[in-house]
N, C-alpha and C. Protein backbone atom coordinates (compact mmCIF):
# COMPACT_ATOMS: atom_id res chain seq x y z
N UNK A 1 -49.53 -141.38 23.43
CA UNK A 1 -48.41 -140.91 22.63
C UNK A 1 -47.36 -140.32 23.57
N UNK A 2 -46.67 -140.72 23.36
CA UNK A 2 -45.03 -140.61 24.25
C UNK A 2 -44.50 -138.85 23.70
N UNK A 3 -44.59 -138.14 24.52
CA UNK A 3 -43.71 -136.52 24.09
C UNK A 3 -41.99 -136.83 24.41
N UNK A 4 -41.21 -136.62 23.49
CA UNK A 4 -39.86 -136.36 23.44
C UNK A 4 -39.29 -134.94 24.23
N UNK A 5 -38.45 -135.02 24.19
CA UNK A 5 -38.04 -133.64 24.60
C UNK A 5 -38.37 -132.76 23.21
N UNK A 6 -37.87 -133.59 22.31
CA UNK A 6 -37.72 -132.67 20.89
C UNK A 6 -39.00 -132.16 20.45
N UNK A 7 -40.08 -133.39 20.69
CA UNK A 7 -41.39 -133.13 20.06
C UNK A 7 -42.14 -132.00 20.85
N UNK A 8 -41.90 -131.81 22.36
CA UNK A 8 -42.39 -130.81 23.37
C UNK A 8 -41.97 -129.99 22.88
N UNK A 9 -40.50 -129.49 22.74
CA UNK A 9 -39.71 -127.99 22.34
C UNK A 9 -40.42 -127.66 21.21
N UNK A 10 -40.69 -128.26 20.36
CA UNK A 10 -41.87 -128.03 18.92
C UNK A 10 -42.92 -127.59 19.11
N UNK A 11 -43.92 -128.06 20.53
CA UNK A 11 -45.09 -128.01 20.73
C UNK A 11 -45.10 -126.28 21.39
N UNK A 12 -44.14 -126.29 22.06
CA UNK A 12 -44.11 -125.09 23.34
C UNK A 12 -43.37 -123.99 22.10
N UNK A 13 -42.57 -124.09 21.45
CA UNK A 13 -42.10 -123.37 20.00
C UNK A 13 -43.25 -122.58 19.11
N UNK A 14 -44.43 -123.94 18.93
CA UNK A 14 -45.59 -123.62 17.76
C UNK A 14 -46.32 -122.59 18.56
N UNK A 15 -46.60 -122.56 20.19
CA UNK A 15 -47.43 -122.32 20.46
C UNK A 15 -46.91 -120.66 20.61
N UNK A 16 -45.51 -120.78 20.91
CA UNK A 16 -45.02 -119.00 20.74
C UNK A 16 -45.14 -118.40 19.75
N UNK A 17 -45.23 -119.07 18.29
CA UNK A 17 -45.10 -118.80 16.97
C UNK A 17 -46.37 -117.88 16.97
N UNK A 18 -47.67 -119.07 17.34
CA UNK A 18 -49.14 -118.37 17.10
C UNK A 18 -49.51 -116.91 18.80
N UNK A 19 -48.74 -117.31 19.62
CA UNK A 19 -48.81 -116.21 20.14
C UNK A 19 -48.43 -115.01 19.81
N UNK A 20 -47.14 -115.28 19.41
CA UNK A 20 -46.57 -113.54 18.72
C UNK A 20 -47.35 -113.05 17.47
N UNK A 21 -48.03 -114.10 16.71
CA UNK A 21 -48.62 -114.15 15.31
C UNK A 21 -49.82 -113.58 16.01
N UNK A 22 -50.44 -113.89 16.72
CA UNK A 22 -51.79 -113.11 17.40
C UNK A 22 -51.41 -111.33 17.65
N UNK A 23 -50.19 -111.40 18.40
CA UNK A 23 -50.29 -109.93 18.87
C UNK A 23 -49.81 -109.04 17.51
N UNK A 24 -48.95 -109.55 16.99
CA UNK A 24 -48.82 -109.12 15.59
C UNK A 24 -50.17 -108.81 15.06
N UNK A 25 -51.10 -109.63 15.18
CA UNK A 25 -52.29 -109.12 14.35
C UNK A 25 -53.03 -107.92 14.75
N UNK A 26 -52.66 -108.15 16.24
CA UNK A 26 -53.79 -106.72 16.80
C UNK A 26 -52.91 -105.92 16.91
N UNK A 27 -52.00 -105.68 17.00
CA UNK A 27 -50.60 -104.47 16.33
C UNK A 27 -51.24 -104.21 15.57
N UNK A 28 -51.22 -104.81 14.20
CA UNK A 28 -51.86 -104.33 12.90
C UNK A 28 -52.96 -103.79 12.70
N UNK A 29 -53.92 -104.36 13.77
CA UNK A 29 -55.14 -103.84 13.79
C UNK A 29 -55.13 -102.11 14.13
N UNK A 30 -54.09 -101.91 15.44
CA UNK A 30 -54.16 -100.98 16.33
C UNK A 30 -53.65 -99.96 15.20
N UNK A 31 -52.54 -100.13 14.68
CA UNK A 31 -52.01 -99.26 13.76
C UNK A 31 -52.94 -99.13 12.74
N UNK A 32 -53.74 -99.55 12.30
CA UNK A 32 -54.83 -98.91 11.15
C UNK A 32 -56.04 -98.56 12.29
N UNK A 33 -55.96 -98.20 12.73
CA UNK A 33 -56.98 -97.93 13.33
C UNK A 33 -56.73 -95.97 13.81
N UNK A 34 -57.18 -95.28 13.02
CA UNK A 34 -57.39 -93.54 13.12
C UNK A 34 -58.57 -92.86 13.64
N UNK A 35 -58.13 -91.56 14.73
CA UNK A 35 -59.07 -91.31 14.90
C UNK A 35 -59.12 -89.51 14.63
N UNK A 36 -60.29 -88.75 13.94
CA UNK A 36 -59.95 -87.39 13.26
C UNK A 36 -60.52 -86.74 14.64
N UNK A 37 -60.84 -85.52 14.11
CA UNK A 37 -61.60 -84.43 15.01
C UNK A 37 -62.01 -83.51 13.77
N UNK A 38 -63.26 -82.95 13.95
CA UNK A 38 -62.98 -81.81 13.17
C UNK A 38 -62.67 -79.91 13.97
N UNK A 39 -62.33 -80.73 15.26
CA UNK A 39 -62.37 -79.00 15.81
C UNK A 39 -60.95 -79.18 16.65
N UNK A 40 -60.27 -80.75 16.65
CA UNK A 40 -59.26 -80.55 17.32
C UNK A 40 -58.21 -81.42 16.61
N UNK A 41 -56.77 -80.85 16.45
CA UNK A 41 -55.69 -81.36 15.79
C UNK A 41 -54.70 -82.07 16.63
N UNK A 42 -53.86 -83.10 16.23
CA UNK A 42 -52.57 -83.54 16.71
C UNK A 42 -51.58 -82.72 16.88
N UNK A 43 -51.39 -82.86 17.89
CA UNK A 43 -50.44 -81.63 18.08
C UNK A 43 -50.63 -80.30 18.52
N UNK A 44 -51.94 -79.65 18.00
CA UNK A 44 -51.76 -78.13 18.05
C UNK A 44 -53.16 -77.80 18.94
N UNK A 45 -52.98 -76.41 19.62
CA UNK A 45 -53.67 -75.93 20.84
C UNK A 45 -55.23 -76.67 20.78
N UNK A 46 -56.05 -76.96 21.67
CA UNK A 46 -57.16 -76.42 21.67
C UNK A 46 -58.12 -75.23 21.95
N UNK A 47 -58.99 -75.26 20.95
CA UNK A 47 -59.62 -73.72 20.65
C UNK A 47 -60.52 -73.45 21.74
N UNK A 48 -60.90 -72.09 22.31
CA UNK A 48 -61.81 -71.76 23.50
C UNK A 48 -62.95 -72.50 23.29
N UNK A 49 -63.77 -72.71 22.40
CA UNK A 49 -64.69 -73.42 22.29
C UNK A 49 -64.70 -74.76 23.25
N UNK A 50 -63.69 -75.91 22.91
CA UNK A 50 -63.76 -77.21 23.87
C UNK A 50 -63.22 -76.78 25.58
N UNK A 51 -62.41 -75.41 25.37
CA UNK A 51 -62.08 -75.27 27.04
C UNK A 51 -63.54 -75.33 27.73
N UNK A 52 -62.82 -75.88 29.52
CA UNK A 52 -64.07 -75.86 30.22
C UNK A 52 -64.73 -74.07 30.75
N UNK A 53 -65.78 -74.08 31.17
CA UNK A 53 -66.57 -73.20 31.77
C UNK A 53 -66.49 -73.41 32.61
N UNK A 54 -65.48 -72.62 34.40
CA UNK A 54 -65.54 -73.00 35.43
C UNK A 54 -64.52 -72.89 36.07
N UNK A 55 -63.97 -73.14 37.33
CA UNK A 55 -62.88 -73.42 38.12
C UNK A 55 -61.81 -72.50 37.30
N UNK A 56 -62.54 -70.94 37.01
CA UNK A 56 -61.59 -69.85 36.16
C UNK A 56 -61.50 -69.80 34.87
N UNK A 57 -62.13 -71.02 34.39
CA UNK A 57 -61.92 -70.61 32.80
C UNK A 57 -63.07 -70.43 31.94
N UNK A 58 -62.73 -69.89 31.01
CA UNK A 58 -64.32 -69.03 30.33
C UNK A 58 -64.57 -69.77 28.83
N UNK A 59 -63.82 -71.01 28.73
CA UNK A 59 -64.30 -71.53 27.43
C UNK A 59 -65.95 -71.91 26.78
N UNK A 60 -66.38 -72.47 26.01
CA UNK A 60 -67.52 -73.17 25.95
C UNK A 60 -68.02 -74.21 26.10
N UNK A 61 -67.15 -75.20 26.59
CA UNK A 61 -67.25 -76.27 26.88
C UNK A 61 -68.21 -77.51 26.25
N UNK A 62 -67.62 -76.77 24.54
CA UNK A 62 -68.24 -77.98 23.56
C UNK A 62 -67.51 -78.78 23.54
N UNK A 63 -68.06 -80.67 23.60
CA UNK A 63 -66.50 -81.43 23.01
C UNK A 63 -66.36 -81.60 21.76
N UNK A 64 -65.77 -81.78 20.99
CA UNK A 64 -65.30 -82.00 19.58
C UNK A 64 -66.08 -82.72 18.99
N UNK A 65 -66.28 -83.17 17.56
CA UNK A 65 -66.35 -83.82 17.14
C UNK A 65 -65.53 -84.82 16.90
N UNK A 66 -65.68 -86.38 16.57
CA UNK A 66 -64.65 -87.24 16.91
C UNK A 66 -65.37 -88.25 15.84
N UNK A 67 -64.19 -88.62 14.56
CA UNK A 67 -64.84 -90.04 13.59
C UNK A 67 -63.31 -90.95 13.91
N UNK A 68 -63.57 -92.20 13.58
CA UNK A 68 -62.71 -92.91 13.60
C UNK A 68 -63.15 -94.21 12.45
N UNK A 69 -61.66 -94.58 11.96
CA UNK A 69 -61.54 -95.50 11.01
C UNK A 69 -60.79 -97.31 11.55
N UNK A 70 -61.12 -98.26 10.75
CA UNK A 70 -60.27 -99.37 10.98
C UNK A 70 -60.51 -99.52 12.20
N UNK A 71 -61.36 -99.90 12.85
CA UNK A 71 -61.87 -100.92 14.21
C UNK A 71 -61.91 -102.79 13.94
N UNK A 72 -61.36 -103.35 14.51
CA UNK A 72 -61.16 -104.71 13.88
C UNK A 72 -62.69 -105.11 13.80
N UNK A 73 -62.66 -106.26 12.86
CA UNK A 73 -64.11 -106.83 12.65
C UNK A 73 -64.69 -107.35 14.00
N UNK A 74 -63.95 -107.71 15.27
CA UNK A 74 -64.08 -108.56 16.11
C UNK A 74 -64.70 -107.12 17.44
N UNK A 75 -64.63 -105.91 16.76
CA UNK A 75 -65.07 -104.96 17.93
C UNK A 75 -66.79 -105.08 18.32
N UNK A 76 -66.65 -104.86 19.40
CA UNK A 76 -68.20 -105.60 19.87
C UNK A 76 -68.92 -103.65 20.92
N UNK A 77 -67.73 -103.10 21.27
CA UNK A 77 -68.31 -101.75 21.27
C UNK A 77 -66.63 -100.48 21.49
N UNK A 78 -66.94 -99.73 22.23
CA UNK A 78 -66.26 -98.76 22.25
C UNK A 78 -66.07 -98.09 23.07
N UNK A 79 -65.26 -97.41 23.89
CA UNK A 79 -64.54 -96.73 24.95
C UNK A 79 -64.60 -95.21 24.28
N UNK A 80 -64.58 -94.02 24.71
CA UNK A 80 -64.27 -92.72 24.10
C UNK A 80 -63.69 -92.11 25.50
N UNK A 81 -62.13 -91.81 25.64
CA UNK A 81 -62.11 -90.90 26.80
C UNK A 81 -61.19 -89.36 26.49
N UNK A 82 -60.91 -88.19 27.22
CA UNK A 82 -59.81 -88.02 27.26
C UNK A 82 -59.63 -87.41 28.59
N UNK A 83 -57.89 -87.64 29.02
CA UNK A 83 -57.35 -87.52 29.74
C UNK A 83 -55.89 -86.51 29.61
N UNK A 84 -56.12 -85.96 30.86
CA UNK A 84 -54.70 -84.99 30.75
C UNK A 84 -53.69 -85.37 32.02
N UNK A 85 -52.74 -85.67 31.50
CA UNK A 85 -51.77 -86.81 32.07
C UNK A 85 -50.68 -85.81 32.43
N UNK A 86 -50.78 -84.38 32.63
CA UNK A 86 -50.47 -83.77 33.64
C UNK A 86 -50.63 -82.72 34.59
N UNK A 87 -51.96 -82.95 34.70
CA UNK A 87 -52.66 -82.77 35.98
C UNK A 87 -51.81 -83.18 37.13
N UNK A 88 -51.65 -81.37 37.90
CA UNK A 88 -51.49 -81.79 39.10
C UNK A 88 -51.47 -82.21 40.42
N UNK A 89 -51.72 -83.75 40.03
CA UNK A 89 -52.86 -84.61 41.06
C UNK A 89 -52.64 -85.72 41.22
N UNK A 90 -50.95 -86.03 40.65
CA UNK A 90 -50.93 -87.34 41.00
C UNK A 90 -51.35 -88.40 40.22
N UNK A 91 -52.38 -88.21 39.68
CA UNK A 91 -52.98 -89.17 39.57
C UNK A 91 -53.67 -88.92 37.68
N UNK A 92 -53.21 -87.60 37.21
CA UNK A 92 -53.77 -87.30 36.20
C UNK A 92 -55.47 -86.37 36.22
N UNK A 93 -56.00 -86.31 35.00
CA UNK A 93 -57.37 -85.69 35.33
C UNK A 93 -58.64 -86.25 33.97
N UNK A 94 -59.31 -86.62 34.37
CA UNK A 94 -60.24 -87.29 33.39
C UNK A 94 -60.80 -86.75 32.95
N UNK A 95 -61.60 -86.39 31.60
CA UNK A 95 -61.81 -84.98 30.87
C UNK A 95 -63.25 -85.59 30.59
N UNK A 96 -63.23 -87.05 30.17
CA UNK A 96 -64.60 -87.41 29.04
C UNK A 96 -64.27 -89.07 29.16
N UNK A 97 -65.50 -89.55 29.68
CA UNK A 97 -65.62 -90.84 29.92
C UNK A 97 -66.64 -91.16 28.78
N UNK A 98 -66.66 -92.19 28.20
CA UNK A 98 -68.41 -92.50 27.71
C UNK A 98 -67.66 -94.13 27.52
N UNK A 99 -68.66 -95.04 27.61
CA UNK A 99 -68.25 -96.60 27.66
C UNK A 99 -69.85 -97.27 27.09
N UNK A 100 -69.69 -98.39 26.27
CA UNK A 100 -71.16 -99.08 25.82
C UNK A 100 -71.56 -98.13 24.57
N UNK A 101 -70.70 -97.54 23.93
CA UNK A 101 -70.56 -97.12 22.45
C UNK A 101 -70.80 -98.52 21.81
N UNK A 102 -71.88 -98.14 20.81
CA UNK A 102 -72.24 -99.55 20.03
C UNK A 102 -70.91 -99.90 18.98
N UNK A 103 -70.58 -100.84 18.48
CA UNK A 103 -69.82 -100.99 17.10
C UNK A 103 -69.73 -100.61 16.16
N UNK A 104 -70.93 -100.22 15.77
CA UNK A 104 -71.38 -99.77 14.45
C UNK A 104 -71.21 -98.46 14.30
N UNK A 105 -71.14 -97.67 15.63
CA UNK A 105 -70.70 -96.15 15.62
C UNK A 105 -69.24 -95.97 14.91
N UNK A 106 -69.21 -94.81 14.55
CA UNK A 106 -67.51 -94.63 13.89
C UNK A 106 -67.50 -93.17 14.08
N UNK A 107 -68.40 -92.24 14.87
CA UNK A 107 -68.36 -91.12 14.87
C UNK A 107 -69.07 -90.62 16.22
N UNK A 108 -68.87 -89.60 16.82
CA UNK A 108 -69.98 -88.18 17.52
C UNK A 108 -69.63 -87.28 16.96
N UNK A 109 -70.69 -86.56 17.04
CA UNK A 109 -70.97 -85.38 16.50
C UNK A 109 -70.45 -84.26 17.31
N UNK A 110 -70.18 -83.19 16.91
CA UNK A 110 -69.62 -81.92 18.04
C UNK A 110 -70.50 -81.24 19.04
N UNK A 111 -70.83 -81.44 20.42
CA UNK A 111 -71.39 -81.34 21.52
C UNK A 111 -72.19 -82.70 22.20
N UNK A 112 -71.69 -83.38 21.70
CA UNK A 112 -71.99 -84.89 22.03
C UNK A 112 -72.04 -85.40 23.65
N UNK A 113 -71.21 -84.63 24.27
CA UNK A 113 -70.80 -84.26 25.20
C UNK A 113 -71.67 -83.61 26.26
N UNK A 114 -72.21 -82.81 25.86
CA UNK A 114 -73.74 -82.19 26.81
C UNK A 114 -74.67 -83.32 26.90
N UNK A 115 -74.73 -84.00 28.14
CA UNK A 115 -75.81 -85.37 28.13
C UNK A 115 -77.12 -84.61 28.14
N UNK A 116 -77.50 -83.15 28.11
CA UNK A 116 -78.78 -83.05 27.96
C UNK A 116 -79.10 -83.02 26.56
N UNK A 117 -78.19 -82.51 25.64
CA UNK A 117 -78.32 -82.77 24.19
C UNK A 117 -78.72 -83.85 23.36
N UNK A 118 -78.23 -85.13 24.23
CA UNK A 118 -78.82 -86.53 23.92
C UNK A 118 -78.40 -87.04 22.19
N UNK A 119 -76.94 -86.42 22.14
CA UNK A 119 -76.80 -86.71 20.34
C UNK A 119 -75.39 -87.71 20.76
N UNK A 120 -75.49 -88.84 21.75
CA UNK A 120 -74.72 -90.02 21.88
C UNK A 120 -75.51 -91.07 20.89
N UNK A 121 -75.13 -91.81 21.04
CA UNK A 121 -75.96 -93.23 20.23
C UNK A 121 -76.63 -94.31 21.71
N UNK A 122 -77.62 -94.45 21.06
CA UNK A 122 -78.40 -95.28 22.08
C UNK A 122 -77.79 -96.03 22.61
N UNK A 123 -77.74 -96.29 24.05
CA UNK A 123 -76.90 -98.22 24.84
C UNK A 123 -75.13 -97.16 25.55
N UNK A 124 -74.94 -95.54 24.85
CA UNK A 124 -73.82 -95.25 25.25
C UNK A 124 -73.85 -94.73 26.50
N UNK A 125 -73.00 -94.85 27.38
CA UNK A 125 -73.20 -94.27 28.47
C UNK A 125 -72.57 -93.48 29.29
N UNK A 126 -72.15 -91.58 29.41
CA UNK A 126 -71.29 -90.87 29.46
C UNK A 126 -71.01 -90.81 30.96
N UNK A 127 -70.19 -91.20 31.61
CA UNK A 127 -69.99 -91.44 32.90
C UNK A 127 -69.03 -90.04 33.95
N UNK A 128 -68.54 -90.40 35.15
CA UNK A 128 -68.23 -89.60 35.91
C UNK A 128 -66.80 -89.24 35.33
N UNK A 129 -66.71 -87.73 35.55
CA UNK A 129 -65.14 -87.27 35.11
C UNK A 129 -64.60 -86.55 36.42
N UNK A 130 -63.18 -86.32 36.56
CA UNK A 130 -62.88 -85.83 37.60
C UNK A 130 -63.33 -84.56 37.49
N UNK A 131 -64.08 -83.72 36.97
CA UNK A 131 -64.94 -82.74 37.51
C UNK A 131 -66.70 -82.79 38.52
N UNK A 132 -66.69 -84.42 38.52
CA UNK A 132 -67.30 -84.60 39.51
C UNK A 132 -68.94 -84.51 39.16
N UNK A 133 -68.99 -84.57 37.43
CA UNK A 133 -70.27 -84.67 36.33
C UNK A 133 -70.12 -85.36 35.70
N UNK A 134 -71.29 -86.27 35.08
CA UNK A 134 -71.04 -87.05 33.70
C UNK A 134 -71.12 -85.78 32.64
N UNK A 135 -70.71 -86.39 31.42
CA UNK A 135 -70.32 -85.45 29.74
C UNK A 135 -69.06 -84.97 30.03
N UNK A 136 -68.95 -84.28 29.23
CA UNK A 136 -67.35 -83.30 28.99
C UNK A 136 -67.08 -82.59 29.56
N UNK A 137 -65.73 -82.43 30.14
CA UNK A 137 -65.23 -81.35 30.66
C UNK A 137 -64.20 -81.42 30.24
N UNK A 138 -63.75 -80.24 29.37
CA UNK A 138 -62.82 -79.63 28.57
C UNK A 138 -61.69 -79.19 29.42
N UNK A 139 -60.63 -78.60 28.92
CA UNK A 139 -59.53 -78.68 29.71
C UNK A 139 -59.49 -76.94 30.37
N UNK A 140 -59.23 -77.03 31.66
CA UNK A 140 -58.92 -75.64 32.24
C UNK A 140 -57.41 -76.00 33.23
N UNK A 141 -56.01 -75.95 32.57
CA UNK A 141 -54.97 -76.78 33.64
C UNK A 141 -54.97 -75.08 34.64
N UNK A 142 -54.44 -75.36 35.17
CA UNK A 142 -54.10 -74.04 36.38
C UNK A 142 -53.10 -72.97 36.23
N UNK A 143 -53.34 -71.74 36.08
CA UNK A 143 -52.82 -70.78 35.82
C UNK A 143 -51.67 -70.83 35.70
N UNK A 144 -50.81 -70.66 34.69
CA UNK A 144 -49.44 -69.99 34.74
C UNK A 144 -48.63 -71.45 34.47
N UNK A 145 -49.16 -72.45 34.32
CA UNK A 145 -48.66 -73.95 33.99
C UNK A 145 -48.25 -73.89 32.78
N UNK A 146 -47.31 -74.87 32.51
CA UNK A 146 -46.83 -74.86 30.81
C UNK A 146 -48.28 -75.69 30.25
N UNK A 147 -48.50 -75.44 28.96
CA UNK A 147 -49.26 -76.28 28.26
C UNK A 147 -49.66 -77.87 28.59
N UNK A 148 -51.09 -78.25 28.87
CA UNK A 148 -50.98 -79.67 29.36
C UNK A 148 -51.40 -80.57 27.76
N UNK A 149 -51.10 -81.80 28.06
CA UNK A 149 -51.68 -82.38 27.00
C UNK A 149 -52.73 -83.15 27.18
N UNK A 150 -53.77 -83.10 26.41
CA UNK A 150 -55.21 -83.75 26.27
C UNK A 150 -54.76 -84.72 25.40
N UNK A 151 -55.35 -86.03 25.73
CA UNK A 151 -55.73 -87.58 24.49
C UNK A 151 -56.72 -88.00 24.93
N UNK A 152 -57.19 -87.85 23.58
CA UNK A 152 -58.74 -88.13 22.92
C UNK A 152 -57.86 -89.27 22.29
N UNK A 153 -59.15 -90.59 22.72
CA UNK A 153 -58.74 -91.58 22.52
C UNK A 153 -60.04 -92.67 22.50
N UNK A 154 -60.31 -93.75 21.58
CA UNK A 154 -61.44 -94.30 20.63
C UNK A 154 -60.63 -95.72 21.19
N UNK A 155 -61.23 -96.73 22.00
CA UNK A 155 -60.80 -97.70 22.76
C UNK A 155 -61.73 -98.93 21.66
N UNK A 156 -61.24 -99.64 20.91
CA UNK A 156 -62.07 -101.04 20.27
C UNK A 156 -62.12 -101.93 21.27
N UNK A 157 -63.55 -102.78 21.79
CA UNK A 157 -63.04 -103.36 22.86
C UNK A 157 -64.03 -104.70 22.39
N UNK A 158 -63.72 -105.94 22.75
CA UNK A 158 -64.22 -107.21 22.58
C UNK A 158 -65.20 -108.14 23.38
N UNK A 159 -66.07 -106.88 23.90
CA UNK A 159 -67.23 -107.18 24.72
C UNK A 159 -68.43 -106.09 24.43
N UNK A 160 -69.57 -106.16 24.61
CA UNK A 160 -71.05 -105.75 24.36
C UNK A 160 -71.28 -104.38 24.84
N UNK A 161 -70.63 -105.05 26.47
CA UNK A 161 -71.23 -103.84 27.34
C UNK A 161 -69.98 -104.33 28.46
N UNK A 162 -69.81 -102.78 29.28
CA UNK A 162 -68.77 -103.30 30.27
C UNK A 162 -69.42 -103.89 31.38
N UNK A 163 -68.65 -104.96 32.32
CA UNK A 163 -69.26 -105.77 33.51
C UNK A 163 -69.70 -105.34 34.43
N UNK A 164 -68.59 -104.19 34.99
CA UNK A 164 -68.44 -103.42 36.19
C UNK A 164 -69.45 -102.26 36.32
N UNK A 165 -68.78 -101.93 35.03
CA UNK A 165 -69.41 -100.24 35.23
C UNK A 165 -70.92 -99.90 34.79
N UNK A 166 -71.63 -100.09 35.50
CA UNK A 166 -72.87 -99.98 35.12
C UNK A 166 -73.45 -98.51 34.91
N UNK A 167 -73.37 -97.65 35.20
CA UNK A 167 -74.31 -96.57 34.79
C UNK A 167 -73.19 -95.08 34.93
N UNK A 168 -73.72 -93.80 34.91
CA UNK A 168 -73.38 -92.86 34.27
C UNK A 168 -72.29 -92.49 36.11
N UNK A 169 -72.38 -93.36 37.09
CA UNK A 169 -71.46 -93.16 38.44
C UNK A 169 -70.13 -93.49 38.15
N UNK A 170 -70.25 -94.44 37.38
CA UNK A 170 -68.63 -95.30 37.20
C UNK A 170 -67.64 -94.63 37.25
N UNK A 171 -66.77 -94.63 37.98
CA UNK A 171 -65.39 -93.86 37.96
C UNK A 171 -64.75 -94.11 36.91
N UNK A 172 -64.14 -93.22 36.10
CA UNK A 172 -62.93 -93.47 35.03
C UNK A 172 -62.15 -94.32 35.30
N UNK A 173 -61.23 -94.73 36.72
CA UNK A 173 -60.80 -95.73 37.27
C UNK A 173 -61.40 -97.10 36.86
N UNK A 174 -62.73 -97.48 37.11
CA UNK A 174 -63.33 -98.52 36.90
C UNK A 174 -63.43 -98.70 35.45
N UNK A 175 -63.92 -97.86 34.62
CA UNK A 175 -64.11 -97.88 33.26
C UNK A 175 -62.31 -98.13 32.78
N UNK A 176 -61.71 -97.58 32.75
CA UNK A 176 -59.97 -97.74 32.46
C UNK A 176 -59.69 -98.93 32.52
N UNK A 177 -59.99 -99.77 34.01
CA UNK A 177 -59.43 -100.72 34.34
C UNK A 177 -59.94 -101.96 33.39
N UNK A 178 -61.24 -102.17 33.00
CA UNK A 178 -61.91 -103.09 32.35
C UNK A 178 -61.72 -102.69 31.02
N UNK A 179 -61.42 -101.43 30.40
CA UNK A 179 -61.69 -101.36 29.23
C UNK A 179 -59.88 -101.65 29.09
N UNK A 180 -58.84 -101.80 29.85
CA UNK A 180 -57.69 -102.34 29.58
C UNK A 180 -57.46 -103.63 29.09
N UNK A 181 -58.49 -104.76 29.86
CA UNK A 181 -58.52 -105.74 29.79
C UNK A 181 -59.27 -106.51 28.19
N UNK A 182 -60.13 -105.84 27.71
CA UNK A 182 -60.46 -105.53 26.60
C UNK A 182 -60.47 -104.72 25.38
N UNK A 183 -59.52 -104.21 25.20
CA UNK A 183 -58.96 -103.65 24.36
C UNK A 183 -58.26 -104.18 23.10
N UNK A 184 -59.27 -104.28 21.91
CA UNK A 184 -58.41 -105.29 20.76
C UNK A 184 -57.41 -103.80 19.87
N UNK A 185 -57.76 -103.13 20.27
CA UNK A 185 -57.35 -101.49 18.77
C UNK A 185 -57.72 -100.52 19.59
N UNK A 186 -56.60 -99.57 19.01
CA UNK A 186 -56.78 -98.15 19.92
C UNK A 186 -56.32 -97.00 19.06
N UNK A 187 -57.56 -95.63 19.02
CA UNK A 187 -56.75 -94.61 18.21
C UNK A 187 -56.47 -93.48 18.60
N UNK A 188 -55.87 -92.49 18.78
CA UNK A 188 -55.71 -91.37 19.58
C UNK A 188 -55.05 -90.60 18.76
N UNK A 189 -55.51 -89.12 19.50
CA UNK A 189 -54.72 -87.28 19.05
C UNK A 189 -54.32 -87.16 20.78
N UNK A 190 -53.62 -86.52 20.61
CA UNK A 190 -53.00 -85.04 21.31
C UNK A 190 -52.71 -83.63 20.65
N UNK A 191 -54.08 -83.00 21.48
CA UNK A 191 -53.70 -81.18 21.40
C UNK A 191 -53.31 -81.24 23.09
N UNK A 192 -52.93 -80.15 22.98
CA UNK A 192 -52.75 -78.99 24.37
C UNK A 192 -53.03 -77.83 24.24
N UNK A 193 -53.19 -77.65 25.80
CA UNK A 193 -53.93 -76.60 25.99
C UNK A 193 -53.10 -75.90 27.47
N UNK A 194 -53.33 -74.53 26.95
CA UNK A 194 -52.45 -73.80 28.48
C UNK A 194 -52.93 -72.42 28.81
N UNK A 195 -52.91 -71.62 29.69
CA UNK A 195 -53.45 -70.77 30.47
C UNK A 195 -52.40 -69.67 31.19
């Protein structure tokens, strides 16, 4: 079969149609897709309780509780991080890694976060944070700084288990980078927190 110019411009046309029609869908997805807390709000401070214990600060260093809604049907597991994106470091500061969250999860519970507590869901796996431990580390920014912001953030991703990152060493770097690449839906808060 002979392609025209006209019949190609149609072909290379249809195929933009169903491309934008794809990302449109996981737009849609991403936008229904919520994630609550019951100990931490959008927008407003976090309470001493999730601050860290350490490097000066005297919080408790529980992490939140965290449910989330609208994960596309096609989610195969889950990302949970948060990060404070102004840390001064260049580079940001990683608060809470966990990666190989099953699908079927839609929640942790509040101290989920203490890997000796063991109240993750089986197959999850809470990895290295820039405090240089796996589990949570809550936010302590450095004295006399304006308020930083924390996102807690519920990653839908379209694979089982991640490739790279195999066990509780994985750098947030490594986990970030792969869980970018798989990412169908995403839900997130911002509190802050200051000192």
């Amino acid at each position: 079969m002979e392609l025209t110019r006209h019949s190609l411009g149609l072909t290379v046309l249809g195929a933009a149609v169903l491309a934008v029609g794809a990302l449109g869908a996981q737009t849609a997805s991403a936008q229904n897709m919520s994630l609550k807390s019951g100990e931490v709000s959008d927008g407003a401070p976090i309470k001493e309780e999730q601050v860290f214990k350490g490097f000066g600060c005297t919080g408790s260093n529980i992490s939140p509780s965290l449910s989330w809604t609208g994960a596309p049907s096609a989610t195969k597991s889950s990302v949970i991080t948060v990060y404070d994106p102004d840390a001064p470091t260049g580079s940001g500061w990683w608060h809470w890694v966990v990666f190989n969250v099953p699908a079927s999860t839609t929640s942790v519970p509040k101290n989920a976060g203490d890997v000796k507590a063991k109240l993750m869901p089986e197959g999850a796996i809470q990895s290295r944070t820039d405090f240089g431990s796996d589990g949570y580390g809550g936010p302590c920014p450095p004295l006399g700084d304006k308020p930083h912001h924390y996102t807690f953030a519920v990653f839908a991703l379209d694979e089982d288990k991640l490739e790279y990152a195999k066990d509780d060493n994985a750098s947030a770097a490594l986990v970030g980078f792969e869980t970018h690449f798989h990412t169908i839906a995403k839900a997130s808060l911002t509190a802050t927190y200051g000192r």
